[in-house]
Protein backbone atom coordinates (compact mmCIF):
# COMPACT_ATOMS: atom_id res chain seq x y z
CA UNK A 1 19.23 26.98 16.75
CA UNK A 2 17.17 23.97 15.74
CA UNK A 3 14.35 26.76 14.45
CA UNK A 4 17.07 27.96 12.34
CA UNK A 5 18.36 24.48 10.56
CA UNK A 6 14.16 24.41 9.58
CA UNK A 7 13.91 27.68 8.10
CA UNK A 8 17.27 27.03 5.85
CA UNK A 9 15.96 23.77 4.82
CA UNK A 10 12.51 25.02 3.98
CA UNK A 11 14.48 27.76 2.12
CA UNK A 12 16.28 25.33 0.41
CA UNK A 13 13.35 22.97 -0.59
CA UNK A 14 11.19 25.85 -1.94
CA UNK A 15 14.54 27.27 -3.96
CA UNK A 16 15.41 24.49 -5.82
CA UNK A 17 11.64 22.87 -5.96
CA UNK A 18 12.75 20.33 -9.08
CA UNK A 19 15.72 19.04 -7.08
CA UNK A 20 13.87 18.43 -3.75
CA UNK A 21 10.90 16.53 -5.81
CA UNK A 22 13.21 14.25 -7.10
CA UNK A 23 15.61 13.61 -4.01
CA UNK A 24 12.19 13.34 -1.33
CA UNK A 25 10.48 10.81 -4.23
CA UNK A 26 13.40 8.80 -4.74
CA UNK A 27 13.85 8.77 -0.87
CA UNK A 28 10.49 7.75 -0.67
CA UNK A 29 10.17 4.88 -3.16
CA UNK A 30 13.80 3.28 -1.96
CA UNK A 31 11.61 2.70 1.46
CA UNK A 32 8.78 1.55 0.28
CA UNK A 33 10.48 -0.88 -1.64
CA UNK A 34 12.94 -1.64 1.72
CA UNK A 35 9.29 -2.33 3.29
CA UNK A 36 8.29 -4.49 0.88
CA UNK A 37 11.03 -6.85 0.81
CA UNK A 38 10.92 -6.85 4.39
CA UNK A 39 7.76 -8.07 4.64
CA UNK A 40 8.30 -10.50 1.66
CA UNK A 41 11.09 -11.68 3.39
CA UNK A 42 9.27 -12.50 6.61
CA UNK A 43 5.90 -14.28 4.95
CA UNK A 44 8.48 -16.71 3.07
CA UNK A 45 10.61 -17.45 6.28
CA UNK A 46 7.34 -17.93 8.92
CA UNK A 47 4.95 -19.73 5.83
CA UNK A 48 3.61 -23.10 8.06
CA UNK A 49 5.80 -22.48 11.17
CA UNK A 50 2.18 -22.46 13.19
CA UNK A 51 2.58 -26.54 12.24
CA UNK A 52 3.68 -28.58 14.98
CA UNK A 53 7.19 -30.56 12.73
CA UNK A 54 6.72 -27.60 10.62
CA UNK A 55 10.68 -28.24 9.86
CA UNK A 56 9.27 -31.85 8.56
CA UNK A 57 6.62 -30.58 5.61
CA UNK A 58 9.30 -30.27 2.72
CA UNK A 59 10.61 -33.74 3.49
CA UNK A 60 6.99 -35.17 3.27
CA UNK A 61 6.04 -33.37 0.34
CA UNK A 62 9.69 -33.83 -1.31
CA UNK A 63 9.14 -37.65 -0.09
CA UNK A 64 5.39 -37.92 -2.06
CA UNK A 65 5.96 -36.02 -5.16
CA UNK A 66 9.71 -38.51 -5.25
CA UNK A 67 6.20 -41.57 -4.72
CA UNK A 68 4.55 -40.02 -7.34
CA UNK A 69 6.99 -39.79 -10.22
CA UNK A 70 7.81 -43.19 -9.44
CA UNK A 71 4.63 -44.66 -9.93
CA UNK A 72 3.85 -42.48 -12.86
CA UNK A 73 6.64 -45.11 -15.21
């Protein structure tokens, strides 16, 4: 029965060729974009978690460039 789904769908695909290029490309660059933002998504969340206070860096740096633009007037 399973055979049989294949060989309609392969029917199908070769049939209306324009139609199944567009659906299987769109298909394919909505997951490739998915992937991307995935992995975007993780690099910004675990950027300097190897740190031990890694929860501590923005305060420092907030605290220095705060030093900074103080001393700059």
């Amino acid at each position: 029965m399973l055979n049989n789904y294949f060989k309609i769908a392969w029917r199908n695909l070769l049939r209306n060729r324009g139609y199944s290029i567009t659906n299987i490309g769109g298909l394919a660059i909505g997951l490739t974009v998915t992937v991307f933002i995935g992995l975007w998504v993780y690099d910004e969340l675990s950027f300097d978690t190897y740190h031990q206070n890694y929860d501590r860096i923005l305060t420092r740096w907030k605290k220095l460039t705060n030093w900074l633009a103080q001393s700059e007037r």
